[in-house]
Protein backbone atom coordinates (compact mmCIF):
# COMPACT_ATOMS: atom_id res chain seq x y z
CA UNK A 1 -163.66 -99.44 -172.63
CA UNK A 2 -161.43 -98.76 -169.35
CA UNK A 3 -161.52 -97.49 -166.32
CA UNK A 4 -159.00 -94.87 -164.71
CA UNK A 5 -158.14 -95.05 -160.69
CA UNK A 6 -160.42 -92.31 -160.20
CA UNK A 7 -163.87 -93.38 -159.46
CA UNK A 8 -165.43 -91.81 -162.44
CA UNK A 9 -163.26 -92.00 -165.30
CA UNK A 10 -164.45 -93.65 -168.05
CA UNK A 11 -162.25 -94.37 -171.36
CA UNK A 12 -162.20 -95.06 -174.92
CA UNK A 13 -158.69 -95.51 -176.83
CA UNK A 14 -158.09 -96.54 -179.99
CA UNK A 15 -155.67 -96.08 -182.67
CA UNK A 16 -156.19 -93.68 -185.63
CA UNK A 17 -158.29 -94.58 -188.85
CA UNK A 18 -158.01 -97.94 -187.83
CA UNK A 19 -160.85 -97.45 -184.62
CA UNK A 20 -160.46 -93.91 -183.78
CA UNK A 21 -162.78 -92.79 -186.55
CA UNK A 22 -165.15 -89.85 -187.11
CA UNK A 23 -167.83 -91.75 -187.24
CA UNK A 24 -167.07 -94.00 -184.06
CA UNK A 25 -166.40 -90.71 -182.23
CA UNK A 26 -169.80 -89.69 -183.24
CA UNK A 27 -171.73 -92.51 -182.34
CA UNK A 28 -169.95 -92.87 -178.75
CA UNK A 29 -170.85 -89.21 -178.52
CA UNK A 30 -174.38 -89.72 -179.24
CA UNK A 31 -174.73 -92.40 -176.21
CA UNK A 32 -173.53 -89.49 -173.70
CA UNK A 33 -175.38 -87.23 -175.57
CA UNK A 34 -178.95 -88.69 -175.07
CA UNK A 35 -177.63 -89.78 -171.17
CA UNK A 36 -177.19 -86.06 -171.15
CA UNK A 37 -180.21 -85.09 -172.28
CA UNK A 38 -182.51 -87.27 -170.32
CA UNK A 39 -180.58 -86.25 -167.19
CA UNK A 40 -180.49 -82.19 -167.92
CA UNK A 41 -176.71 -82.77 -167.25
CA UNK A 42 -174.40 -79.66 -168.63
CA UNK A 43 -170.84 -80.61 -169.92
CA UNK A 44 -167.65 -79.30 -170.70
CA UNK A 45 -165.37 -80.36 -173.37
CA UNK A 46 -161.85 -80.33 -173.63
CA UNK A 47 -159.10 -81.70 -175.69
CA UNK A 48 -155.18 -82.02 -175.32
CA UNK A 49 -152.42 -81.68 -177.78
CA UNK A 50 -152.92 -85.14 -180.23
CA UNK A 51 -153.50 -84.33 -183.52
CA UNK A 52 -156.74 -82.86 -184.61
CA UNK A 53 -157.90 -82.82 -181.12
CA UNK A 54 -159.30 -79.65 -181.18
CA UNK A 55 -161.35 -80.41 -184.23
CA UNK A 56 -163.06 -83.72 -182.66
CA UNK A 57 -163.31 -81.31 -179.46
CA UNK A 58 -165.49 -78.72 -181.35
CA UNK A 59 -167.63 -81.36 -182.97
CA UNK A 60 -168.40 -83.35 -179.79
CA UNK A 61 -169.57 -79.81 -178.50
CA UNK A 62 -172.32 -80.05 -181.75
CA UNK A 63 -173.26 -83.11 -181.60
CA UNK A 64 -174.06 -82.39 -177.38
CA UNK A 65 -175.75 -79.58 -178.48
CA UNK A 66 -177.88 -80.79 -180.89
CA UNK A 67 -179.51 -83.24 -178.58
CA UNK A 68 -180.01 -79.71 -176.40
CA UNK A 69 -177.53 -80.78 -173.76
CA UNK A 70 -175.64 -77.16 -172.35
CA UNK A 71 -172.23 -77.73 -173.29
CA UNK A 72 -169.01 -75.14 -173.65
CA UNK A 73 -165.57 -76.04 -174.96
CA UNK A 74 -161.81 -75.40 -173.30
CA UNK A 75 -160.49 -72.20 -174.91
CA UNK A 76 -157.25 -73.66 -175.84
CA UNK A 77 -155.63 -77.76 -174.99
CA UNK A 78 -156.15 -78.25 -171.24
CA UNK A 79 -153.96 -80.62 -168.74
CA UNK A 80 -156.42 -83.27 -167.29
CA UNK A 81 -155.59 -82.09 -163.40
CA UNK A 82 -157.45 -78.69 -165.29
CA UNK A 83 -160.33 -79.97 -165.77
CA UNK A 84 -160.46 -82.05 -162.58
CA UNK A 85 -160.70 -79.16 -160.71
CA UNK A 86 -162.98 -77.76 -162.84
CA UNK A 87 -165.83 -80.38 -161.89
CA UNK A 88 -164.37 -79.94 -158.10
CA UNK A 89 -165.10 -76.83 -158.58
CA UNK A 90 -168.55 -77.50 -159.69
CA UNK A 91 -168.50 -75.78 -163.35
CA UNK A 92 -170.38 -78.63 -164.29
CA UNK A 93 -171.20 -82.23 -163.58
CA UNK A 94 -169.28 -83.85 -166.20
CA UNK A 95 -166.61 -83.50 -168.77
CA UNK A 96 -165.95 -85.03 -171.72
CA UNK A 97 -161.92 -85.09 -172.57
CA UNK A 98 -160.93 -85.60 -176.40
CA UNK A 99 -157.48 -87.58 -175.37
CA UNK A 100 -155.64 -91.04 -175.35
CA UNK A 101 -154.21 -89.35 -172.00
CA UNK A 102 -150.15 -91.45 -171.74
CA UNK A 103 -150.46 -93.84 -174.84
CA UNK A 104 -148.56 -93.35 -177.96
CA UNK A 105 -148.73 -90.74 -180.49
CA UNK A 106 -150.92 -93.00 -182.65
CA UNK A 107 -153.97 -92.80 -180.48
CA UNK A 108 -156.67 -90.51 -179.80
CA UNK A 109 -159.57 -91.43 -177.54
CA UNK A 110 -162.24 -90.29 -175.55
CA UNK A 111 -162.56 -89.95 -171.39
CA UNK A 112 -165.60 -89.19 -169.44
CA UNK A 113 -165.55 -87.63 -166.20
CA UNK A 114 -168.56 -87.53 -164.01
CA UNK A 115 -169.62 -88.60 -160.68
CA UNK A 116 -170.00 -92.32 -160.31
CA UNK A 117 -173.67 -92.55 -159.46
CA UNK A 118 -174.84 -91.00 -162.82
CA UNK A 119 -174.60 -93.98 -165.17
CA UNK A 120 -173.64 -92.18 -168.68
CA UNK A 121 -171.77 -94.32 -171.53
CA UNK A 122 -169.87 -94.14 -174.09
CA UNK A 123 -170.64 -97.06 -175.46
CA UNK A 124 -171.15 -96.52 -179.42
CA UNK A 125 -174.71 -95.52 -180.91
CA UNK A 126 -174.99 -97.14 -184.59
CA UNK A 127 -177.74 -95.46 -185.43
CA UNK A 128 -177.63 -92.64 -187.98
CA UNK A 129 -177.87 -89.43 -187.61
CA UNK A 130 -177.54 -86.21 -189.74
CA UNK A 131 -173.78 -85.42 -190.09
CA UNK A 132 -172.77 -81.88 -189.58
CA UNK A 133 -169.81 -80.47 -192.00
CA UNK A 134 -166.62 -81.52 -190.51
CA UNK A 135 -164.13 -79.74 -189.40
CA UNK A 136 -166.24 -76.72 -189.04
CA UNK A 137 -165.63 -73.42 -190.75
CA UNK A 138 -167.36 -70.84 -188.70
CA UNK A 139 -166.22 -70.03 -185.06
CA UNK A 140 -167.59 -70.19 -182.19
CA UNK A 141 -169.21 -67.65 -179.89
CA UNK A 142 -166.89 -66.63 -177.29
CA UNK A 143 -169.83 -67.38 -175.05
CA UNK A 144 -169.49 -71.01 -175.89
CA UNK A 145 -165.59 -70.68 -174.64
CA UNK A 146 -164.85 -71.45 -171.25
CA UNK A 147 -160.80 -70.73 -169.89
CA UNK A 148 -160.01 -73.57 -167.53
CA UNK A 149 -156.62 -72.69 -166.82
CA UNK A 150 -156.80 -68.97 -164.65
CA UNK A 151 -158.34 -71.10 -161.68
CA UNK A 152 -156.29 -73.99 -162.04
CA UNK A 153 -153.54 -71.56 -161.66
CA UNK A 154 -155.38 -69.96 -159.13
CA UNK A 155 -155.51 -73.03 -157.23
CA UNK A 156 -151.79 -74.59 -157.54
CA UNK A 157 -150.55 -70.51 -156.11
CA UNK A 158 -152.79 -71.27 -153.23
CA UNK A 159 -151.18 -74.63 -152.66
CA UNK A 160 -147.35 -74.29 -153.05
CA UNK A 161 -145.10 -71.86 -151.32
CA UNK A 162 -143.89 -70.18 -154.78
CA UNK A 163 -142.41 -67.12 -152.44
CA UNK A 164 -140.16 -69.66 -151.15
CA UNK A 165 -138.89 -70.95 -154.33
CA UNK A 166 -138.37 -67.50 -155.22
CA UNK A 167 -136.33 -66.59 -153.06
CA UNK A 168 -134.32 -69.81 -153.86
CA UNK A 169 -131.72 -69.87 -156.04
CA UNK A 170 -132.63 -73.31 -158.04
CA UNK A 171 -132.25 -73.91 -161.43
CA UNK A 172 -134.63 -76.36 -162.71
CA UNK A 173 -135.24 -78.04 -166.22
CA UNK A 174 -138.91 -79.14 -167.30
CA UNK A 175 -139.65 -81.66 -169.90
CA UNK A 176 -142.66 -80.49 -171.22
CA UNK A 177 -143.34 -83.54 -173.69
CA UNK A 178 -144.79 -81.42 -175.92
CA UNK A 179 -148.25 -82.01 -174.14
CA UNK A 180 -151.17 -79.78 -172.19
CA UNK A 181 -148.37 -78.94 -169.34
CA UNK A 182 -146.02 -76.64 -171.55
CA UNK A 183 -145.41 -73.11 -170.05
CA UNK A 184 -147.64 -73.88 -166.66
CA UNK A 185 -143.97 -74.32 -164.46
CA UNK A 186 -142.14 -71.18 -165.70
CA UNK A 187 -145.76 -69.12 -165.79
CA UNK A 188 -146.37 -70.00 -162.16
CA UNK A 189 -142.54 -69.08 -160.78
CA UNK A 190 -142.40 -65.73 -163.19
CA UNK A 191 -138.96 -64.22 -163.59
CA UNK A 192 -138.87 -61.99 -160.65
CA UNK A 193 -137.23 -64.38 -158.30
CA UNK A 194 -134.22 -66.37 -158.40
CA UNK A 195 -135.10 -69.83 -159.65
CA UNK A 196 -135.00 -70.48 -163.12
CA UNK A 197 -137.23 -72.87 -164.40
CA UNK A 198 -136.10 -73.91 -168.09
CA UNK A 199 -138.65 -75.54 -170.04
CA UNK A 200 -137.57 -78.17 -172.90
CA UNK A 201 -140.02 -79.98 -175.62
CA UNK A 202 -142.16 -76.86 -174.67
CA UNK A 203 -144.09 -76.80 -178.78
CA UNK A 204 -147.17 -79.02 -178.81
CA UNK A 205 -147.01 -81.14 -181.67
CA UNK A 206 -149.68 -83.51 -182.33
CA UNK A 207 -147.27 -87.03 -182.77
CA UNK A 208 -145.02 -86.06 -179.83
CA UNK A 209 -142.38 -86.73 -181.84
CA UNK A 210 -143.26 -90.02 -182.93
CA UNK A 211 -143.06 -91.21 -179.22
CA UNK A 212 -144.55 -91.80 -176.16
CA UNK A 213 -145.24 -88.65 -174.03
CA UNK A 214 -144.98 -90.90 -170.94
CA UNK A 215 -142.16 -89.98 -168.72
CA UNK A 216 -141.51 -93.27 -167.09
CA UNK A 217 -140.82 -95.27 -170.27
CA UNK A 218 -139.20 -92.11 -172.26
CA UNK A 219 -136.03 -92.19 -172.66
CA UNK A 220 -135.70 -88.92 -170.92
CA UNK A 221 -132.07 -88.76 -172.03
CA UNK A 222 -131.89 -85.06 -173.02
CA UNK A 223 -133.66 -84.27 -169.70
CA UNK A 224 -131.06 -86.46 -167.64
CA UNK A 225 -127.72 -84.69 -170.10
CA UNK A 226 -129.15 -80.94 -169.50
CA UNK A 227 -129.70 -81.55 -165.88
CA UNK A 228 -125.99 -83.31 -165.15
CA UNK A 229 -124.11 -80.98 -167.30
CA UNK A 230 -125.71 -77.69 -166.18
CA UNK A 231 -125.14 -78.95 -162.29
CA UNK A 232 -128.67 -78.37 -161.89
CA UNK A 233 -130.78 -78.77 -158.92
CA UNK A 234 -133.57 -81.11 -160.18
CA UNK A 235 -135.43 -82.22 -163.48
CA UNK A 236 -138.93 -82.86 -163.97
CA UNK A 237 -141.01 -84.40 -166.91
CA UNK A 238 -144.33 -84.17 -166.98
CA UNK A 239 -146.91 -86.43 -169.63
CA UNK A 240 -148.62 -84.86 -172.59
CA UNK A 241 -151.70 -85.09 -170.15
CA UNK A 242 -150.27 -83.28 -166.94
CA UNK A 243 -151.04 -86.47 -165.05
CA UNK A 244 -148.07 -88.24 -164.87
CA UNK A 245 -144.17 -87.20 -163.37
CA UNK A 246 -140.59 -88.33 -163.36
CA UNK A 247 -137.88 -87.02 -160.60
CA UNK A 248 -134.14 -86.65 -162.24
CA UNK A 249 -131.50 -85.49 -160.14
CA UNK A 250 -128.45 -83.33 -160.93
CA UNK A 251 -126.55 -86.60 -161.29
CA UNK A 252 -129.11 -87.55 -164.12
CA UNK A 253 -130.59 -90.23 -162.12
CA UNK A 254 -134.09 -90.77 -162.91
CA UNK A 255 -136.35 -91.96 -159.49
CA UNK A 256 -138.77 -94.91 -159.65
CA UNK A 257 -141.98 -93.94 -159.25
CA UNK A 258 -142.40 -95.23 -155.81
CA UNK A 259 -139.38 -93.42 -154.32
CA UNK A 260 -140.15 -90.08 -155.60
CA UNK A 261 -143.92 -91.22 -154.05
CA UNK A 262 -142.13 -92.00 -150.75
CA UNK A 263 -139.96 -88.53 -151.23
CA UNK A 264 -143.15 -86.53 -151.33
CA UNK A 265 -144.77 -88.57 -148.60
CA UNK A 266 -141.83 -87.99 -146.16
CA UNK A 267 -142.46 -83.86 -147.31
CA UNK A 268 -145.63 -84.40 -146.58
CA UNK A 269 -145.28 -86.04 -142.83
CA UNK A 270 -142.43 -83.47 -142.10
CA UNK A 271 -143.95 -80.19 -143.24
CA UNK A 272 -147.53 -80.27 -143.27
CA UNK A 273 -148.33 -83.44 -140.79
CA UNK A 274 -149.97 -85.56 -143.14
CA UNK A 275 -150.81 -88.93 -141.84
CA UNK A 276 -152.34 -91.70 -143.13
CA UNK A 277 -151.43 -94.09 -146.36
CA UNK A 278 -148.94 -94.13 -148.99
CA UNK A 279 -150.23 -96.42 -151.68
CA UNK A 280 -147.33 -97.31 -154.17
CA UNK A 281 -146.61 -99.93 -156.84
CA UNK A 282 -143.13 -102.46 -155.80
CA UNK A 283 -140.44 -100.19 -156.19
CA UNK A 284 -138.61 -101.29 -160.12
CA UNK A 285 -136.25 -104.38 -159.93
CA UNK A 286 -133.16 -102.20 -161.12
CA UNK A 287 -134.31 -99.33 -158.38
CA UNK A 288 -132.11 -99.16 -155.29
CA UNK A 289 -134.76 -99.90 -153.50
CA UNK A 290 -136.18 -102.80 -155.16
CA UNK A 291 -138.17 -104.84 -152.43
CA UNK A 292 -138.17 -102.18 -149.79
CA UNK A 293 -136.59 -104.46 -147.81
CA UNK A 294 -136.42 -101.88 -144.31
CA UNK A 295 -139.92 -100.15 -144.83
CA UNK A 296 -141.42 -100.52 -141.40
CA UNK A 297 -138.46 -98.13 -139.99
CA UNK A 298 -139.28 -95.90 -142.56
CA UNK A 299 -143.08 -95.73 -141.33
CA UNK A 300 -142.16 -95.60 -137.91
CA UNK A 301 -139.76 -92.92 -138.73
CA UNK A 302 -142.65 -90.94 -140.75
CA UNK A 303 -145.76 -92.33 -139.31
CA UNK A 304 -146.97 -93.17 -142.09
CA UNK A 305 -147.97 -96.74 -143.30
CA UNK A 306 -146.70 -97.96 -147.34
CA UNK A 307 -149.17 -100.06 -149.20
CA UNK A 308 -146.99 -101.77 -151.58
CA UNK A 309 -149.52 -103.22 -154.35
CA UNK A 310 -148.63 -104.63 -157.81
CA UNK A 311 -151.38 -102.62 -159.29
CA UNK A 312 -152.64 -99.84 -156.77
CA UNK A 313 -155.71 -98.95 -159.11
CA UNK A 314 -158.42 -100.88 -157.03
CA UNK A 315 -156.95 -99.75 -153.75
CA UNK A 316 -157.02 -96.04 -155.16
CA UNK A 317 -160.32 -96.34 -155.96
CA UNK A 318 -161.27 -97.42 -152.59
CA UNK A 319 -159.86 -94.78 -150.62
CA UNK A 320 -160.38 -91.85 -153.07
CA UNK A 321 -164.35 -92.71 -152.58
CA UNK A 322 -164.13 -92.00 -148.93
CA UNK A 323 -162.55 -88.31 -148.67
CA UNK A 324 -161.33 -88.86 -144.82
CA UNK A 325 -159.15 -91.78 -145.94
CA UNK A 326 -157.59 -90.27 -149.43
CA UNK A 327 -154.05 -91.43 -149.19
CA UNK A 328 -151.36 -88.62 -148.21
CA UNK A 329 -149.87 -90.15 -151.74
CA UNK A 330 -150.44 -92.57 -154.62
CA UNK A 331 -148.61 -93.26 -157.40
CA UNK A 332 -148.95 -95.67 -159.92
CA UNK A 333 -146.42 -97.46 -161.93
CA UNK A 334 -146.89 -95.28 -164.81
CA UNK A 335 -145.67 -92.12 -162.42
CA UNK A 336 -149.45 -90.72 -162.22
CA UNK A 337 -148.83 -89.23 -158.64
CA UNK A 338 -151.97 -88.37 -156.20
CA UNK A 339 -151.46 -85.72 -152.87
CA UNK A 340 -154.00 -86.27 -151.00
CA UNK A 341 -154.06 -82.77 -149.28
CA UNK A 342 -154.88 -81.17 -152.31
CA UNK A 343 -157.06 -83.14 -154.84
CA UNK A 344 -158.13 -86.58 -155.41
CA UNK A 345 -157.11 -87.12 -158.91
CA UNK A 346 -153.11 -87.70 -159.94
CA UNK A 347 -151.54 -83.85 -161.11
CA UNK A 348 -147.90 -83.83 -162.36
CA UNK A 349 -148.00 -80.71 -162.11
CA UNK A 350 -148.78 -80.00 -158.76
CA UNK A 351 -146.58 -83.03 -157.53
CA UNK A 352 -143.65 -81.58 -159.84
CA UNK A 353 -143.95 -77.93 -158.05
CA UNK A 354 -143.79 -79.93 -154.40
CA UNK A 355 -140.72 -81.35 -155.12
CA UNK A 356 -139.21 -78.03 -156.08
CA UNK A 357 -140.78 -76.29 -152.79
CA UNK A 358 -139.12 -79.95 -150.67
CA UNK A 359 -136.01 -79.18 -152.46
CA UNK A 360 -135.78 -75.24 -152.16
CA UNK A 361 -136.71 -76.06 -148.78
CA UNK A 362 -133.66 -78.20 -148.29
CA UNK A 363 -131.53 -75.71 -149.51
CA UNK A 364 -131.24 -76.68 -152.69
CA UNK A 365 -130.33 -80.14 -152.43
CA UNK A 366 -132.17 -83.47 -154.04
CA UNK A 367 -129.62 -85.44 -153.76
CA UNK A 368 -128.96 -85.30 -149.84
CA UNK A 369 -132.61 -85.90 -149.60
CA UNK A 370 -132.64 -89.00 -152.24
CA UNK A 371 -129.10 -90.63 -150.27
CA UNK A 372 -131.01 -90.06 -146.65
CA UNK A 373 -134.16 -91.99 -147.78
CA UNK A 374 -131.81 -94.49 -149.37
CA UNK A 375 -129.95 -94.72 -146.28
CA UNK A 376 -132.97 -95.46 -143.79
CA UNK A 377 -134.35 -98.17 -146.33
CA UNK A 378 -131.72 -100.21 -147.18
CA UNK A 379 -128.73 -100.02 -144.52
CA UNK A 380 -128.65 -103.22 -142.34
């Protein structure tokens, strides 16, 4: 069992048939399901693209049921930031998420998200109970259907200036990884302005083809070719799970976590004020700014202060309990990418669309921005 940055994330991972089972499902299930119960606690359930999610989605929802806890599934696969905001916005008091969130294609797991003074578990339950029929045949009530995604939408309009990148003329190239976050970039920017937004790997397939869907340790190579030979303005990638980003440039160059976290940051100072923290991991050895070695004239410059931590999860945690000191960013060396203005929990796809509104808002231009940062770090 693990625990995510955010408070009140448990989760269970394990590899198919060989732990991720039907029958461990179930008996983890029935732990939450009784901690349910006894608590009168409602749920939602919601799955991503791994294969058969939706099926171990729909019989979670039954086995909740049956111990009379008030449960409704995701209409279709959700990104995770989706159903974040769903508890923020109070739709219930926890979720249950049918995903092995960034690991590879051959796991499935199980994440429970709920505030962190109800003590629930997901701890397995070996007793036996009566199986239902699995996968079930009949559907279910549209009643029992819940659509996460119109006020996620809803709520990343109301954050980012889309009029601006409208009017823009970008052309932009999405690696969708075949996840939860296919269709959400080119949806939000429509086709009645002038940026394009071009979406690649868009198909959910269950084994991701046979790969990671983790944008800092993909390859990202067909990402990096499209964006340098189109002489586009930018490329994103976003994880199967909509948590976790990568920057590419038009020269193909694909940013270390930390500097696309210290990108967004400066955005953040410059056009909205933010003050406050920016907790990142040590920029890569190979990155240009490995060691950060002229930091303190970039806070000073910013007024912001860096936290530079070899694993930010505890320090994450800390801050993202207190809502007055969430950080104005944190990343994590796996690209997961908090704005504290917005939410506390790490969306790719709200951090992807800022870096398009910072770049249509710079005319167009990544790269100026990326050699300007550059130059304030690392010049003697």
């Amino acid at each position: 069992m693990t625990q995510r940055y955010r408070p009140y994330a448990l989760a269970w991972q394990a590899i198919y048939s060989a732990d991720f089972t039907l029958d461990q499902v179930r008996q983890r299930v029935m732990t939450l399901a009784r901690g349910l119960s006894t608590r009168k606690l409602s749920c939602l359930v919601a799955y991503d693209t791994r294969f058969m999610g939706p099926l171990f989605a729909r019989d979670c929802l039954e086995i909740l049921q049956a111990h009379g806890v008030e449960a409704s599934l995701a209409s279709s696969h959700m990104p995770l930031p989706a159903l974040h905001h769903a508890l923020d916005e109070h739709l219930a008091p926890c979720a249950l998420y049918v995903s092995a969130c960034n690991r590879p294609y051959y796991y499935n797991g199980l994440a429970l998200l709920t505030d962190g003074s109800v003590q629930l578990s997901l701890e397995p339950d070996p007793a036996q109970a009566t199986a239902p029929l699995f996968p079930h045949a009949d559907p279910l009530p549209a009643d029992q259907l819940v659509d996460l995604r119109l006020p996620y939408f809803a709520a990343l309009r109301e954050a980012i200036d889309l009029d601006l990148i409208r009017r823009t003329s970008l052309t932009i190239f999405v690696d969708a990884m075949n996840g939860t976050a296919a269709g959400v970039v080119p949806a939000l920017l429509s086709d009645s302005g002038q940026t394009r937004a071009i979406e690649i790997n868009r198909e959910p397939d269950p084994l991701f083809g046979r790969s990671t869907p983790a944008p800092v340790t993909a390859g990202l190579n067909r990402l990096k070719k499209l964006v340098r030979e189109s002489d586009s303005h930018l490329g994103l990638a976003i994880s199967a799970d909509g948590t976790a980003l990568a920057l590419v440039d038009k020269n193909g160059e694909q940013l270390d976590p930390a500097e696309t976290a210290l990108l967004i940051a400066t955005y953040m100072a410059r056009q909205y004020r933010q003050r406050g923290a920016v907790v990142i991991p040590p920029p890569d050895l190979a990155s240009p700014l490995a060691g950060l070695p002229r930091v303190t004239a970039w806070e000073e410059q910013t007024g912001l202060r860096v936290e530079g931590l070899r694993d930010p999860a505890e320090r994450l945690v800390e801050l993202l309990a207190l809502p007055r000191q969430r950080p104005v960013v944190g990343a994590t060396p796996d690209g997961e990418i908090i704005i504290g203005r917005y939410a506390g929990y790490a969306d790719a796809i709200l951090a992807g669309l800022v870096c398009i509104e910072m770049v249509a808002r710079s005319g167009g231009n990544l790269r100026s921005l990326i050699d300007a940062q550059r130059e304030q770090l690392l010049k003697p």
